[in-house]
Protein backbone atom coordinates (compact mmCIF):
# COMPACT_ATOMS: atom_id res chain seq x y z
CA UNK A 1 88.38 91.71 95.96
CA UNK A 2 89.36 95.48 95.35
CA UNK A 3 92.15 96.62 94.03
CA UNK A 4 93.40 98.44 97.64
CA UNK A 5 93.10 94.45 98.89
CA UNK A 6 95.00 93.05 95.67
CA UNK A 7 97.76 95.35 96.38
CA UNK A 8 97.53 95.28 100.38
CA UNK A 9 98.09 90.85 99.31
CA UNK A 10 100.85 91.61 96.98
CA UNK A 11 102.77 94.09 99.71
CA UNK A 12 102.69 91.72 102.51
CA UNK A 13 103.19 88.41 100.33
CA UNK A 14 106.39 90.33 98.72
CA UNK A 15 104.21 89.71 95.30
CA UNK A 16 104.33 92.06 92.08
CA UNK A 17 101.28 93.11 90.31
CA UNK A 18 100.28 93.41 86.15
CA UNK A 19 97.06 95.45 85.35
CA UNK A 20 96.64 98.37 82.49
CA UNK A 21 97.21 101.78 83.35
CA UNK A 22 96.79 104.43 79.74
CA UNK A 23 96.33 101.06 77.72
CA UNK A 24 99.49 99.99 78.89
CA UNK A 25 100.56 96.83 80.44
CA UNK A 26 102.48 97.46 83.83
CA UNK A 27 104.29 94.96 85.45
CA UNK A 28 105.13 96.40 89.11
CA UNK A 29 106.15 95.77 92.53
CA UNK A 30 103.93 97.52 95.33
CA UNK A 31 105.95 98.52 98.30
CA UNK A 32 104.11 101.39 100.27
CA UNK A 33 100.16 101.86 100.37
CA UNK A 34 98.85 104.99 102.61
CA UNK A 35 96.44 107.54 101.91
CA UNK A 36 96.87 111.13 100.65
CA UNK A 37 93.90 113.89 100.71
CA UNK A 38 91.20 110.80 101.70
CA UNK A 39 92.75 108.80 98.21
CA UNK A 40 94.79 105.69 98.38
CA UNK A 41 98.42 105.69 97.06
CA UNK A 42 100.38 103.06 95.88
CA UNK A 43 104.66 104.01 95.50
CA UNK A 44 105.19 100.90 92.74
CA UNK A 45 108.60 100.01 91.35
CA UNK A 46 107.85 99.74 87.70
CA UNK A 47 110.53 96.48 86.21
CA UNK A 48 108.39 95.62 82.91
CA UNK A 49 106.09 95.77 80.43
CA UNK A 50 104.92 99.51 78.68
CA UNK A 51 104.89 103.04 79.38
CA UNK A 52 103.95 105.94 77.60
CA UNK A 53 107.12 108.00 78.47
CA UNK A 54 109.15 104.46 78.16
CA UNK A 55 111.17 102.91 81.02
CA UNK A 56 114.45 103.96 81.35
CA UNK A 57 117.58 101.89 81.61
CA UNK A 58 118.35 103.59 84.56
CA UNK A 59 116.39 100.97 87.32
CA UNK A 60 115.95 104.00 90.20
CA UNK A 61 114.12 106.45 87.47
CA UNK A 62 110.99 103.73 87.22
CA UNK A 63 109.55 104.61 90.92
């Protein structure tokens, strides 16, 4: 399974996702997955784990 069909699963079974991003572990809910310029895009809701900038206390800055 790709990752477009992991996170097309986790979207319609209201699911959230971990993986590495920047040797980070991201814990994340998937809401909206379209395409920009021919790429796939994923808007995630970041709610755990690491980031190199941090997460901030502030719950609506982590989109």
């Amino acid at each position: 399974m790709v990752n477009y069909d992991i996170i097309k699963q986790a979207i319609l079974n209201n699911k959230s996702v971990t993986f590495t991003y920047k040797n980070k572990i991201r814990l994340m809910s998937p809401h909206v997955l379209g395409k920009k310029n021919d790429k796939y895009q994923t808007l995630f809701f970041q709610y755990g784990g690491e980031s190199n900038s941090g997460l901030s206390t502030d719950r609506n800055e982590n989109w």
